[in-house]
C-alpha atoms as a PDB file:
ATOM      1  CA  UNK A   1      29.655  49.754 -36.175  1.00  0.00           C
ATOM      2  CA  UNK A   2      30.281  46.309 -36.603  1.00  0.00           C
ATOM      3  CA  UNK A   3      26.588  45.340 -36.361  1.00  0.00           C
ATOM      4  CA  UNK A   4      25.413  48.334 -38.962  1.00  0.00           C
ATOM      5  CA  UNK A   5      27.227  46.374 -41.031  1.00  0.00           C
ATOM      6  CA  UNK A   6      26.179  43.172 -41.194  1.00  0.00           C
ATOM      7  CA  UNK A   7      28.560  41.202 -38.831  1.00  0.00           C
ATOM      8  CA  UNK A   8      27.535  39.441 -35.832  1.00  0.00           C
ATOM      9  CA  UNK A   9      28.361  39.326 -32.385  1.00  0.00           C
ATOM     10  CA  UNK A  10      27.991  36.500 -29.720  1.00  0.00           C
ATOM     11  CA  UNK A  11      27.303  37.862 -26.294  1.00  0.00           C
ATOM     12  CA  UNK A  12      27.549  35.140 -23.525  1.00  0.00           C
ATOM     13  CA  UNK A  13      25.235  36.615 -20.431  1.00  0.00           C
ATOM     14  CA  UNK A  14      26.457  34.498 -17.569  1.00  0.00           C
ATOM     15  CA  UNK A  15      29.752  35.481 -18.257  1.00  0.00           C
ATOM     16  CA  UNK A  16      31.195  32.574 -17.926  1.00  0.00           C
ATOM     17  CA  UNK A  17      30.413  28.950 -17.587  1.00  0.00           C
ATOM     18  CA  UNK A  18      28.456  27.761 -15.573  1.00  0.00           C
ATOM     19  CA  UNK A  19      27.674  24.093 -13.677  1.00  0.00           C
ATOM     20  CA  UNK A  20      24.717  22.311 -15.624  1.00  0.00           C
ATOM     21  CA  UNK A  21      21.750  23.118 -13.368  1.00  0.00           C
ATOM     22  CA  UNK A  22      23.148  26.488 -11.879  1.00  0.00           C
ATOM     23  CA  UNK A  23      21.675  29.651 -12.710  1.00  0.00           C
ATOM     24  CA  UNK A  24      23.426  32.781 -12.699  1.00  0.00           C
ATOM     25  CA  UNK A  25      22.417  36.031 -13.093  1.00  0.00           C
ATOM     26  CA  UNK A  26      22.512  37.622 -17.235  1.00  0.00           C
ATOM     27  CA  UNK A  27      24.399  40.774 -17.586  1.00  0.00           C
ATOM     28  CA  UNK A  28      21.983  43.141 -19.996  1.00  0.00           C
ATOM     29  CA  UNK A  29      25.054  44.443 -21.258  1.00  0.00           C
ATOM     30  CA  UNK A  30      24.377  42.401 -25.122  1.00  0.00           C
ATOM     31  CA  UNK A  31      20.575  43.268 -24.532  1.00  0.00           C
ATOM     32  CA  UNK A  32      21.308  46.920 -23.926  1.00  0.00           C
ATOM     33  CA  UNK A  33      23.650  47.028 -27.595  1.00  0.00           C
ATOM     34  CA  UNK A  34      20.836  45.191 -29.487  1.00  0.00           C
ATOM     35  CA  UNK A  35      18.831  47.667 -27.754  1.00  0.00           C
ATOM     36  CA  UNK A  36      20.886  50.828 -28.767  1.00  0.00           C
ATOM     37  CA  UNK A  37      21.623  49.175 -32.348  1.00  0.00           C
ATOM     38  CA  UNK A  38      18.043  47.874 -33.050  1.00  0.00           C
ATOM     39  CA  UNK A  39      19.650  44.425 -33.737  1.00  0.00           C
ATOM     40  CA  UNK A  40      17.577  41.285 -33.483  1.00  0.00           C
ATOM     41  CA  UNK A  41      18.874  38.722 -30.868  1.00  0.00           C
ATOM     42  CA  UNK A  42      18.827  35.283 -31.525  1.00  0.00           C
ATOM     43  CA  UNK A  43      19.234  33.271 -28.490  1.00  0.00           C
ATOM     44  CA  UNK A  44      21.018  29.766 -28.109  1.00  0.00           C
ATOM     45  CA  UNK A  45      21.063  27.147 -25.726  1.00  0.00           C
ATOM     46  CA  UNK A  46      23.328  24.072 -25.301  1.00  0.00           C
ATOM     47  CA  UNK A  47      24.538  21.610 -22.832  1.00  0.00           C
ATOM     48  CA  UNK A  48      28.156  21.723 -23.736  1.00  0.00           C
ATOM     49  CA  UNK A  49      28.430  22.157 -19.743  1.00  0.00           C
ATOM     50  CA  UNK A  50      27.635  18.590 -19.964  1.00  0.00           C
ATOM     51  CA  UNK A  51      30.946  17.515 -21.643  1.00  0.00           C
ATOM     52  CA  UNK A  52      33.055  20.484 -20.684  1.00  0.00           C
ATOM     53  CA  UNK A  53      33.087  21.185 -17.140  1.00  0.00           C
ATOM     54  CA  UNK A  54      33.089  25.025 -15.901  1.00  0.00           C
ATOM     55  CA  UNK A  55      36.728  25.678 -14.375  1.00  0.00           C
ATOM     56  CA  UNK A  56      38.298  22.370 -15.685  1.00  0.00           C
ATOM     57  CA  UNK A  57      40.129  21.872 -18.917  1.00  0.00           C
ATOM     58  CA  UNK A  58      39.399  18.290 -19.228  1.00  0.00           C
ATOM     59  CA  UNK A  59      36.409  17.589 -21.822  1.00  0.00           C
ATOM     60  CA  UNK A  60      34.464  14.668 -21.591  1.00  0.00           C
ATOM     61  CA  UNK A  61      33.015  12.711 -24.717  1.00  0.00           C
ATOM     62  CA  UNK A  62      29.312  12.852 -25.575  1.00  0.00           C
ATOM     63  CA  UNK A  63      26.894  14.821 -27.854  1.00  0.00           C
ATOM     64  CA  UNK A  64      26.282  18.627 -27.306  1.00  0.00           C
ATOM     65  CA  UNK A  65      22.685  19.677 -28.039  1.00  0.00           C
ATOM     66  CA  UNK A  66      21.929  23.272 -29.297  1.00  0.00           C
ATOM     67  CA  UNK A  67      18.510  24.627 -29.594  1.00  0.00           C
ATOM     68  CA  UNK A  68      18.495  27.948 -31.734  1.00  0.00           C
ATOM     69  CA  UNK A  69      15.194  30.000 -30.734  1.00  0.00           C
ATOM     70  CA  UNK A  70      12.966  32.834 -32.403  1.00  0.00           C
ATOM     71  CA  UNK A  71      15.174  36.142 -33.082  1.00  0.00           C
ATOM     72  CA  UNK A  72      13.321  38.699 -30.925  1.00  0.00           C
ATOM     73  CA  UNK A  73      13.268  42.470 -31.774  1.00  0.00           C
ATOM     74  CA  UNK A  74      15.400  44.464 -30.033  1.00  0.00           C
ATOM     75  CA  UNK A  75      13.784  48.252 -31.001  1.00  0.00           C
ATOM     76  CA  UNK A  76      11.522  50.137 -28.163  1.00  0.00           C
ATOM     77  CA  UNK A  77      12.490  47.253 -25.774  1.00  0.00           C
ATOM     78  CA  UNK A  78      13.907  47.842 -21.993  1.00  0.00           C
ATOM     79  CA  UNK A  79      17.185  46.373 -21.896  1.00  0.00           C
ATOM     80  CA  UNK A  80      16.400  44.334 -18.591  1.00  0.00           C
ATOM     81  CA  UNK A  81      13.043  43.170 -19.577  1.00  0.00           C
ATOM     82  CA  UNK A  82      14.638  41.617 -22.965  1.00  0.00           C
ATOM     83  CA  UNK A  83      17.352  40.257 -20.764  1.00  0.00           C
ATOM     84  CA  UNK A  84      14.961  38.338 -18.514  1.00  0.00           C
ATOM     85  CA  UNK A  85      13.015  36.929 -21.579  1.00  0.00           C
ATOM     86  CA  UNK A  86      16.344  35.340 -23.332  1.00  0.00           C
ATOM     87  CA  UNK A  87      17.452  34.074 -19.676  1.00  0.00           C
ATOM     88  CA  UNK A  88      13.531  32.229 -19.304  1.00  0.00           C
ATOM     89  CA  UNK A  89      14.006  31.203 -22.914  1.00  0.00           C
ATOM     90  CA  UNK A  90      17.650  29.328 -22.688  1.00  0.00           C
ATOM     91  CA  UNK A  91      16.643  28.272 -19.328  1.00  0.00           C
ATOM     92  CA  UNK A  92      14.039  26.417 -20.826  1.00  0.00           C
ATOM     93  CA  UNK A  93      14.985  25.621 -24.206  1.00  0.00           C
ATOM     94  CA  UNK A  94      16.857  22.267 -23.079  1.00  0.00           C
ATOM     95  CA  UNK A  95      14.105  21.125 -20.091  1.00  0.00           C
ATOM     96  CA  UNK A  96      11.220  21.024 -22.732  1.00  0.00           C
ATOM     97  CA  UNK A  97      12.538  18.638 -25.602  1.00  0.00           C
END
């Protein structure tokens, strides 16, 4: 409902954070309600992990980066597959700057 009309929703796959350099598996749960919706998806990476440790409170000073990549079409897509392209995507998105 809320995406018919017009507001977005931020879906974080991993679930959590997660240690800079770990990879954890993506939920398709956001994928599969883009899917069902025919939303775009607009995937974002950052290394706020950097500054703001997984499991710790304590946030460390420095400058979090944020790469904002190409909204990819949700309609006719399997969930999984478009899962698995935003997880290659934000996996590389920092690596290649």
């Amino acid at each position: 409902d809320r995406l018919q009309r017009g507001i977005w929703i931020t879906v974080f796959p991993e679930g959590t954070r997660v240690k800079p350099g770990e990879d954890k598996k993506f939920s398709n749960g956001g994928a599969e309600l883009a899917v069902r919706s025919e939303a775009l998806i607009l995937p974002v990476a950052h290394n706020a992990g950097l500054f703001w440790p997984s499991k710790k409170l304590l946030k460390h000073p420095g400058t979090v980066e944020v790469v904002i990549g190409p909204a990819l079409d949700a309609r006719c897509r399997d969930p999984r597959e478009l899962t698995n392209e935003v997880h290659d995507w934000i996996k590389q998105a920092l690596t290649c700057k």
